[in-house]
PDB file of N, CA and C in Angstrom:
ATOM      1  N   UNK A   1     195.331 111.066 327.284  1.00  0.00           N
ATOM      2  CA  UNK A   1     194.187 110.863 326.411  1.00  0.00           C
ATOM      3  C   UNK A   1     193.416 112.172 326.219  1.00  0.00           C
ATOM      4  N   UNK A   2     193.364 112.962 327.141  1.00  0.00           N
ATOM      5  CA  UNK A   2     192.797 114.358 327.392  1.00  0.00           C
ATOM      6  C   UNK A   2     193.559 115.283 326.367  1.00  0.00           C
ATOM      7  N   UNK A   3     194.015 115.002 325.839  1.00  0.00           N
ATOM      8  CA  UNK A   3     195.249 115.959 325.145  1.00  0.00           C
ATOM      9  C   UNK A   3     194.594 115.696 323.565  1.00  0.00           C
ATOM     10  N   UNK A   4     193.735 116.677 323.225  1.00  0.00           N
ATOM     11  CA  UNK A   4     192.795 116.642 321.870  1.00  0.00           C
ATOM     12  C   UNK A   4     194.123 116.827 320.845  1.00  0.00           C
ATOM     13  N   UNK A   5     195.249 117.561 320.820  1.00  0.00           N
ATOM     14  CA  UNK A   5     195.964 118.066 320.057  1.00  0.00           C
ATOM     15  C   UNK A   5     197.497 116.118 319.442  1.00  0.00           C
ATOM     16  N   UNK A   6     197.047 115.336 320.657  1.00  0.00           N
ATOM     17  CA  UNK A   6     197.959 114.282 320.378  1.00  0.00           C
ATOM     18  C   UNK A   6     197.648 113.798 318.823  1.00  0.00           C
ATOM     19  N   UNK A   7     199.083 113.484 318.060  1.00  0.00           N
ATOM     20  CA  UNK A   7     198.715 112.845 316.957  1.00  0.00           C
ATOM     21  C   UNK A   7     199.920 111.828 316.284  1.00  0.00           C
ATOM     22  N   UNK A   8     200.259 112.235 315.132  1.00  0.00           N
ATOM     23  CA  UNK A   8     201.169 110.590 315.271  1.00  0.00           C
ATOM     24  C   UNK A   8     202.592 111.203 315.293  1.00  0.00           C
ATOM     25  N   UNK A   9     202.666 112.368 314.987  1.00  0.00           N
ATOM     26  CA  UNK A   9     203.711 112.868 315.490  1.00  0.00           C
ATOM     27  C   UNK A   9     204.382 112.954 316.492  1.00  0.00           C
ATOM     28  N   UNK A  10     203.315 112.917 317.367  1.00  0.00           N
ATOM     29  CA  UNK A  10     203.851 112.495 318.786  1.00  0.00           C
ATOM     30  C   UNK A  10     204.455 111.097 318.823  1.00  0.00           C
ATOM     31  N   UNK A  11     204.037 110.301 318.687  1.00  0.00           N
ATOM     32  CA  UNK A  11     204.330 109.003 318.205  1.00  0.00           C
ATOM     33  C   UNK A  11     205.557 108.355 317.970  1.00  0.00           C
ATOM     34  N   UNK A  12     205.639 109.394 316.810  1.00  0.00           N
ATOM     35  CA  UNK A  12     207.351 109.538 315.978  1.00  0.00           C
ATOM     36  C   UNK A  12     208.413 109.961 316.929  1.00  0.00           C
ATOM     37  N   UNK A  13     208.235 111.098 317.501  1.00  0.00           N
ATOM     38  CA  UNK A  13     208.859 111.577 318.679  1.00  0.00           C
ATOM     39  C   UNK A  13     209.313 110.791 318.941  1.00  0.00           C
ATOM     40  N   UNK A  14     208.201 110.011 320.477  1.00  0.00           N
ATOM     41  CA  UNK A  14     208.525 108.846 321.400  1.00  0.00           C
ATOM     42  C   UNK A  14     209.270 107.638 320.638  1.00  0.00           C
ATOM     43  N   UNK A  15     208.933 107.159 319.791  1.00  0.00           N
ATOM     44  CA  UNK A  15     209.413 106.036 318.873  1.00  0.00           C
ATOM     45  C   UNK A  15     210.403 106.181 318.701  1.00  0.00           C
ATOM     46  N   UNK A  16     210.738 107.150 317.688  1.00  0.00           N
ATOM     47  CA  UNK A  16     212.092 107.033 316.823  1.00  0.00           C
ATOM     48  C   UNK A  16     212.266 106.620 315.776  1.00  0.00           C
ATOM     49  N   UNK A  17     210.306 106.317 315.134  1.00  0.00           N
ATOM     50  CA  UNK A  17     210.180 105.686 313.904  1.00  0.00           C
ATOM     51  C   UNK A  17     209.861 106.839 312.822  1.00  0.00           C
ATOM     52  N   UNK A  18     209.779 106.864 311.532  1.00  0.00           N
ATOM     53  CA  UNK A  18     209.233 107.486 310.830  1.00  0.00           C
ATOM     54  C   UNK A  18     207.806 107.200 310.870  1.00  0.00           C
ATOM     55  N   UNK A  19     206.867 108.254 310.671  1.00  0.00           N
ATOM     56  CA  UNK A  19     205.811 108.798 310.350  1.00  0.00           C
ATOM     57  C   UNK A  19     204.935 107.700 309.537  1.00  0.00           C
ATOM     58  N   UNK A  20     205.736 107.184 308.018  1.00  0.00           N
ATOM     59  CA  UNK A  20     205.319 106.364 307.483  1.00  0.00           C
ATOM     60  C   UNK A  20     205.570 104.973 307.941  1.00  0.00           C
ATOM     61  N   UNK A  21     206.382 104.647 308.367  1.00  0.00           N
ATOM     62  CA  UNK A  21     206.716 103.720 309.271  1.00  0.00           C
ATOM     63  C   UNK A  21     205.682 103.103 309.880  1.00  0.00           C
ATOM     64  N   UNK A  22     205.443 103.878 311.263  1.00  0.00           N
ATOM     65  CA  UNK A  22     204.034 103.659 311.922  1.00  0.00           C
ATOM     66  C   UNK A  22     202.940 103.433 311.176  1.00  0.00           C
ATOM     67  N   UNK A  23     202.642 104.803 310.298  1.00  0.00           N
ATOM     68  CA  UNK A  23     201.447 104.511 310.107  1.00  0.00           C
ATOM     69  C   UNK A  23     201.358 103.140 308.905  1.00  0.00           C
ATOM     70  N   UNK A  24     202.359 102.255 308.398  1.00  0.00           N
ATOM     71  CA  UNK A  24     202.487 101.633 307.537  1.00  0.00           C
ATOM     72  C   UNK A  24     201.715 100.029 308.747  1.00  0.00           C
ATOM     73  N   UNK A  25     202.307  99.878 309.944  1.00  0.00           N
ATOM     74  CA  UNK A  25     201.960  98.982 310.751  1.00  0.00           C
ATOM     75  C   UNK A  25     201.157  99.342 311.351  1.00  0.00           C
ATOM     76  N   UNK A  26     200.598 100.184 311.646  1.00  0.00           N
ATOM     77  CA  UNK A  26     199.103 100.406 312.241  1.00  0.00           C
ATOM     78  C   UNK A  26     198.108  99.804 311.192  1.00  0.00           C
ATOM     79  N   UNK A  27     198.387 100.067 309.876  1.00  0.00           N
ATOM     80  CA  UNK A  27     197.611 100.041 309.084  1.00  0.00           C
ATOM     81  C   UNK A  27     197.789  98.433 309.015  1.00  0.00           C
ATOM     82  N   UNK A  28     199.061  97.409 309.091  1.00  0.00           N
ATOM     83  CA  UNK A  28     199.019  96.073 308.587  1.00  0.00           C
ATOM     84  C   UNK A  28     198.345  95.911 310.367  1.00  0.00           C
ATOM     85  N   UNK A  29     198.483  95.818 311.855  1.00  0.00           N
ATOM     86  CA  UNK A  29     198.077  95.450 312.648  1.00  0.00           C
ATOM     87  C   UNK A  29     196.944  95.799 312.681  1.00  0.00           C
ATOM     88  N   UNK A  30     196.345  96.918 312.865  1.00  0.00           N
ATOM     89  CA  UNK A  30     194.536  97.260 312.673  1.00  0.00           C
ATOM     90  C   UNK A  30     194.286  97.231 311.653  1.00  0.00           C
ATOM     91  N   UNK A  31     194.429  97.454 310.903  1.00  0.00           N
ATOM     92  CA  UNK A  31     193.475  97.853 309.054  1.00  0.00           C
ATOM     93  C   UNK A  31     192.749  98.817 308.971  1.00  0.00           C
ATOM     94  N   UNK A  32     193.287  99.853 310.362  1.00  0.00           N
ATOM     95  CA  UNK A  32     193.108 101.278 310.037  1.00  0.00           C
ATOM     96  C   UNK A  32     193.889 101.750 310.174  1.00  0.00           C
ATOM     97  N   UNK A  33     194.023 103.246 309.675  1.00  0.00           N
ATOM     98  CA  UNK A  33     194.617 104.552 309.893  1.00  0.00           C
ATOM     99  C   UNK A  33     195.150 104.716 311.286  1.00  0.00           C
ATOM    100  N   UNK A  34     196.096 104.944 311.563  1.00  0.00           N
ATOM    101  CA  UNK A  34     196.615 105.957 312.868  1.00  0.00           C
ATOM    102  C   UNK A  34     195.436 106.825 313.478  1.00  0.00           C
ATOM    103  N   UNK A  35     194.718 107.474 312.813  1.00  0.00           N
ATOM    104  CA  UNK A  35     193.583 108.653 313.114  1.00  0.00           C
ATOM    105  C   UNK A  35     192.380 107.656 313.613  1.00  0.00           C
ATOM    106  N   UNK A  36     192.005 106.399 312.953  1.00  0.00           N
ATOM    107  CA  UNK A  36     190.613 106.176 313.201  1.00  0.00           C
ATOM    108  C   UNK A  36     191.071 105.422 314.282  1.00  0.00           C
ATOM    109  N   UNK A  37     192.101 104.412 314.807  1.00  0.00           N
ATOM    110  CA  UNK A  37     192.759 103.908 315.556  1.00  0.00           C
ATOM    111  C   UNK A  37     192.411 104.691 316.704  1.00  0.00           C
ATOM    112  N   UNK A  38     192.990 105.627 316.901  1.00  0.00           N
ATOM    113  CA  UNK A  38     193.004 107.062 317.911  1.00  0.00           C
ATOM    114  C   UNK A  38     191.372 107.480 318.433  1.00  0.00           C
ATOM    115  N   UNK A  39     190.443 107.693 317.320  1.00  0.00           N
ATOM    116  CA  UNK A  39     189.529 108.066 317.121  1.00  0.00           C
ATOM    117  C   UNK A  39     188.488 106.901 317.777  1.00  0.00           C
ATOM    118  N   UNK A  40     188.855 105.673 317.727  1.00  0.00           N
ATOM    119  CA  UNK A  40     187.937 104.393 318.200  1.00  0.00           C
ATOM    120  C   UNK A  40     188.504 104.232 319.673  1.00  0.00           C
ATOM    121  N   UNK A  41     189.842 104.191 319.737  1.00  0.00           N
ATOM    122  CA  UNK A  41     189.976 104.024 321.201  1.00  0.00           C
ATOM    123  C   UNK A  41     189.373 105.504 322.307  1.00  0.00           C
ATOM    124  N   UNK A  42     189.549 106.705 321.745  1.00  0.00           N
ATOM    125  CA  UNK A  42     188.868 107.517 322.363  1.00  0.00           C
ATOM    126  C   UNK A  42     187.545 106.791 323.064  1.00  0.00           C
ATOM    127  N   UNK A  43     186.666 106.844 321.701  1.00  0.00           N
ATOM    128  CA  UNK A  43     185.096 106.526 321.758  1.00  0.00           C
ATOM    129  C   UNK A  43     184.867 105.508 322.772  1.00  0.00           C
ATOM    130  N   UNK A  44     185.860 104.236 322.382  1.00  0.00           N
ATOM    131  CA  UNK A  44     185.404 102.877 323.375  1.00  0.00           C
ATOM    132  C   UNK A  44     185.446 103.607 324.835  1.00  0.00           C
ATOM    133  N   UNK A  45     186.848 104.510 325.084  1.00  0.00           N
ATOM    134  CA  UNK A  45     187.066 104.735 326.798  1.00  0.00           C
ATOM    135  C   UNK A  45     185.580 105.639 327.305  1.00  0.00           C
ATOM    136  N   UNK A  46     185.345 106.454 326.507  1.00  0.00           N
ATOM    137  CA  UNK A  46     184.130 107.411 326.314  1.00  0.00           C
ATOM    138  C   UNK A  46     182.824 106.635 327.072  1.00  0.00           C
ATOM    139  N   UNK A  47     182.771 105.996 326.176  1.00  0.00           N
ATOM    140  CA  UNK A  47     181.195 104.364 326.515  1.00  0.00           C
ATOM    141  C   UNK A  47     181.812 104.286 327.645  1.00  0.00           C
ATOM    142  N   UNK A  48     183.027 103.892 328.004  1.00  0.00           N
ATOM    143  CA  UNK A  48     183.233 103.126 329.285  1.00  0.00           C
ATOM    144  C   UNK A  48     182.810 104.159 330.587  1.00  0.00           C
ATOM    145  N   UNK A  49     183.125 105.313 330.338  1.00  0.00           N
ATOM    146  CA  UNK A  49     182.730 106.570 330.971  1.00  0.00           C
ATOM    147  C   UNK A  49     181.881 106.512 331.204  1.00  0.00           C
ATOM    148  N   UNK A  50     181.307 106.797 330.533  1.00  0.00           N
ATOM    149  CA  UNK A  50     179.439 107.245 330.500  1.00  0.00           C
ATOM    150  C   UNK A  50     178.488 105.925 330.612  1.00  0.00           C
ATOM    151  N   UNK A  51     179.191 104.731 330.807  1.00  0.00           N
ATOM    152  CA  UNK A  51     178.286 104.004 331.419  1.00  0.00           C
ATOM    153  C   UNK A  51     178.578 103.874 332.892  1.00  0.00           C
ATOM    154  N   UNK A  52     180.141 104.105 333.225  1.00  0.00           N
ATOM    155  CA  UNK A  52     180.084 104.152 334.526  1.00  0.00           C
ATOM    156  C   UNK A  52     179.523 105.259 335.553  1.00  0.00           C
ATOM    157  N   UNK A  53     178.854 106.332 334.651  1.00  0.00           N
ATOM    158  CA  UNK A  53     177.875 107.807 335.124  1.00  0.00           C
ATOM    159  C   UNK A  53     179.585 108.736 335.489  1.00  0.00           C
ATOM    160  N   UNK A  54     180.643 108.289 335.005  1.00  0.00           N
ATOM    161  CA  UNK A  54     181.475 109.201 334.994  1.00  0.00           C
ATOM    162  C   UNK A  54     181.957 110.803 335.040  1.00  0.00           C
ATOM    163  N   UNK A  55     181.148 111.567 334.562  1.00  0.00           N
ATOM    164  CA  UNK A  55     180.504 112.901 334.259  1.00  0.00           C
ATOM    165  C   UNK A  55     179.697 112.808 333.117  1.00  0.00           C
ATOM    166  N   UNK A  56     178.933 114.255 332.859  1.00  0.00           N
ATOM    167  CA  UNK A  56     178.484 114.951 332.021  1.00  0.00           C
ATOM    168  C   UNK A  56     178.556 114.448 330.867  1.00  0.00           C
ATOM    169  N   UNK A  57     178.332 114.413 329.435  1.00  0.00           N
ATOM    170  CA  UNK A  57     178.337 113.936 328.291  1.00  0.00           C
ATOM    171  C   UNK A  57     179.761 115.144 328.060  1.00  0.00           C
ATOM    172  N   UNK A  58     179.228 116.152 328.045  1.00  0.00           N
ATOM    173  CA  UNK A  58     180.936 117.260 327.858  1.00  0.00           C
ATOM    174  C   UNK A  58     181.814 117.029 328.634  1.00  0.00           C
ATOM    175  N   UNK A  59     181.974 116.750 329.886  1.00  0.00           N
ATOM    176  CA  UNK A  59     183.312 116.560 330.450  1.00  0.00           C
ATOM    177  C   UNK A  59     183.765 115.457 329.980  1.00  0.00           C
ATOM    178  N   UNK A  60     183.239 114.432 329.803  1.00  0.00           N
ATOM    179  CA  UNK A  60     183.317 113.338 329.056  1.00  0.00           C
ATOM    180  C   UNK A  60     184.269 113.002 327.592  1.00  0.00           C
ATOM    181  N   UNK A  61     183.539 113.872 326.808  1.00  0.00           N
ATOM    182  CA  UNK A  61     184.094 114.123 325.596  1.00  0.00           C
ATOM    183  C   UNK A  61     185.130 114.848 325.673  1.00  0.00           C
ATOM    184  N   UNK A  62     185.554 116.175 326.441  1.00  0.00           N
ATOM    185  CA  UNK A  62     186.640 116.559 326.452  1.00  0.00           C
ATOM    186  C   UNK A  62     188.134 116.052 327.501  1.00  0.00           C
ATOM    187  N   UNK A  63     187.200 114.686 328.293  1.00  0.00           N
ATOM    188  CA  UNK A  63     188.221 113.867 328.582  1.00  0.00           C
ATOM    189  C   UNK A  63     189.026 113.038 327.735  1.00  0.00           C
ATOM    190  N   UNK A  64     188.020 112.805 327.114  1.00  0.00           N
ATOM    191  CA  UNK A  64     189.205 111.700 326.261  1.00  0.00           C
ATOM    192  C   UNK A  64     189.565 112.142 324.923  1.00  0.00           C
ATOM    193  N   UNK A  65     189.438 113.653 324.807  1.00  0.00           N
ATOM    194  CA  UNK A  65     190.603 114.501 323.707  1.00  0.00           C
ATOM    195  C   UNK A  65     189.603 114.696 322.519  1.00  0.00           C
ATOM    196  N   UNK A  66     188.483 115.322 322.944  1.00  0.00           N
ATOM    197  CA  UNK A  66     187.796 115.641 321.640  1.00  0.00           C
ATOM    198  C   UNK A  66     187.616 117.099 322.337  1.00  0.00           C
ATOM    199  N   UNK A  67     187.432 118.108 321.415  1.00  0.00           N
ATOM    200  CA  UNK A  67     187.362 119.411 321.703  1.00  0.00           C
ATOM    201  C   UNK A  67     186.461 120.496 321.247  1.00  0.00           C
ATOM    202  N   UNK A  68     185.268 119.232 320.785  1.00  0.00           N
ATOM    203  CA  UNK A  68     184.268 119.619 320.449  1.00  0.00           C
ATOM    204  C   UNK A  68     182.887 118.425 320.612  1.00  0.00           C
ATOM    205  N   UNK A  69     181.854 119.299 321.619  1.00  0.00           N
ATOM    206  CA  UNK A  69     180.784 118.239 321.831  1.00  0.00           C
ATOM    207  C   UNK A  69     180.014 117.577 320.882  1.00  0.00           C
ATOM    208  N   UNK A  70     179.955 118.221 319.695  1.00  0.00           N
ATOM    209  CA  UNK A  70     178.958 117.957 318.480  1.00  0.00           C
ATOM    210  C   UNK A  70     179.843 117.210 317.682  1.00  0.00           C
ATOM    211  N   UNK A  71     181.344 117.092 317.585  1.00  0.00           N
ATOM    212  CA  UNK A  71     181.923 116.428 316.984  1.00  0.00           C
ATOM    213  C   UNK A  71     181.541 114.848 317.692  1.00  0.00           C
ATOM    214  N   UNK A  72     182.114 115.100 318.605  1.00  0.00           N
ATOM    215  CA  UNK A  72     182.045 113.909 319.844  1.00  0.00           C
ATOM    216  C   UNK A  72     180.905 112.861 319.371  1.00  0.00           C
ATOM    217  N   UNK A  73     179.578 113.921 319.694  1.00  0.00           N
ATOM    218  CA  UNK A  73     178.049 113.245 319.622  1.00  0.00           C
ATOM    219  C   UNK A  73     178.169 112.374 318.240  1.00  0.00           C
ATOM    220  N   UNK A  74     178.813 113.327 317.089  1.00  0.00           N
ATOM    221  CA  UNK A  74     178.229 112.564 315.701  1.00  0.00           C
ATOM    222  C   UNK A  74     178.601 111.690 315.266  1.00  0.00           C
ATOM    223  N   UNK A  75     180.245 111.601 316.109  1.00  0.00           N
ATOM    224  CA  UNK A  75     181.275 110.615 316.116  1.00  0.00           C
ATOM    225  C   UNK A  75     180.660 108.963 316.720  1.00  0.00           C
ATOM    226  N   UNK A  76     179.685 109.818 317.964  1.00  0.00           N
ATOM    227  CA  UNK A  76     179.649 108.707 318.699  1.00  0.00           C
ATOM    228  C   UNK A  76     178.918 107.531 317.863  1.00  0.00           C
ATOM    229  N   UNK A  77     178.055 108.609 317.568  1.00  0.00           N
ATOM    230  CA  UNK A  77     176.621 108.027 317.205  1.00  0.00           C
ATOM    231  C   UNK A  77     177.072 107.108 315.982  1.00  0.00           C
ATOM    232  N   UNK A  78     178.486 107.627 314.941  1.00  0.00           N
ATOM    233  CA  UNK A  78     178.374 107.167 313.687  1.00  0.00           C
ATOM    234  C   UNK A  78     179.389 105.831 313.986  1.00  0.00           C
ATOM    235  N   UNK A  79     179.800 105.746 315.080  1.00  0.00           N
ATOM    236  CA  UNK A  79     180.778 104.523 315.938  1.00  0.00           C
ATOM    237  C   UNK A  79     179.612 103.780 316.507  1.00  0.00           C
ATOM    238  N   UNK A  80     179.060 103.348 317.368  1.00  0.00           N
ATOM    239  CA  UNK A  80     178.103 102.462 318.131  1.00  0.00           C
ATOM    240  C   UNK A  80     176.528 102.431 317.468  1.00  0.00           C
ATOM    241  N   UNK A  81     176.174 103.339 316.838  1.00  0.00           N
ATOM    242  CA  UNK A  81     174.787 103.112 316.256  1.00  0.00           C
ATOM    243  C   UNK A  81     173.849 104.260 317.098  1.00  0.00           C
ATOM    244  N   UNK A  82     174.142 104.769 317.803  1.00  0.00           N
ATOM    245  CA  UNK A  82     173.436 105.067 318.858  1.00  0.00           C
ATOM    246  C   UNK A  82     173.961 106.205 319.456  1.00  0.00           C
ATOM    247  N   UNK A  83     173.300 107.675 319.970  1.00  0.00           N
ATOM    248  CA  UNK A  83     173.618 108.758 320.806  1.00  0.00           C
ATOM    249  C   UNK A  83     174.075 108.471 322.079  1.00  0.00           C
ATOM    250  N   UNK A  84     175.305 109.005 322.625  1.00  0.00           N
ATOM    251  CA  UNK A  84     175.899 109.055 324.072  1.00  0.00           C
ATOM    252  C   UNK A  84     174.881 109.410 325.018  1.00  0.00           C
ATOM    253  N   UNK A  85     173.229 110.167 324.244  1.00  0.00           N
ATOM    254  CA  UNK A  85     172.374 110.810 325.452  1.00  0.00           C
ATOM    255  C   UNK A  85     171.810 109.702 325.725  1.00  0.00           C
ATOM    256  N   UNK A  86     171.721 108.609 324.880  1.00  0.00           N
ATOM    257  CA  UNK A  86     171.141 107.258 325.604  1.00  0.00           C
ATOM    258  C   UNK A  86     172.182 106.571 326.284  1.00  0.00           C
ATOM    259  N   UNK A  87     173.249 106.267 326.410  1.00  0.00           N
ATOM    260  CA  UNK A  87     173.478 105.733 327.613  1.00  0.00           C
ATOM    261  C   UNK A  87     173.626 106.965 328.977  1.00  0.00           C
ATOM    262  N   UNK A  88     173.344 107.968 328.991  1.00  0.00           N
ATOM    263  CA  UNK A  88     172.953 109.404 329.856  1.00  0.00           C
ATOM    264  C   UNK A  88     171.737 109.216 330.422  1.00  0.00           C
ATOM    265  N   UNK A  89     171.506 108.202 331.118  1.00  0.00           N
ATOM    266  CA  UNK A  89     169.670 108.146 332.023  1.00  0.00           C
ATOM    267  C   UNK A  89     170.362 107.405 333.261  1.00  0.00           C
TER     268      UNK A  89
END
């Protein structure tokens, strides 16, 4: 999960599926994208983090494969409603 650079290529790799393939059933099983898919499960493990006082808001974020804190934050905020510095008390 730490691995900011994973994407669906990797995917394809492991699989053995095409590219469009996947992202054709990601899209009929979630009704998202491969990316936002990726992008939400990050975030949820993230919350789960940082409510368990896991580390830092940055170690945090660059645990679960974001590689930038301000991305992370705006991400968070524009996913749950709310800044990661509030669940941080």
């Amino acid at each position: 999960m730490e691995n900011s650079f994973f994407a669906i290529e990797d995917v394809v790799s492991e699989m053995g599926l095409s590219k469009s393939t996947i992202q054709r059933r990601v899209k009929n099983y979630a009704n998202k994208t491969f990316n936002q898919m990726l992008r939400e499960y990050r975030l949820e493990q993230a919350k789960h983090l940082l409510e368990q006082k896991s580390g830092t808001i940055s170690e945090i974020a660059f645990a679960v494969g974001f590689n930038s804190v301000s991305y992370f934050s705006y991400s968070f905020k524009n996913y749950f409603g709310y800044s990661p510095t509030d669940l941080d008390h």
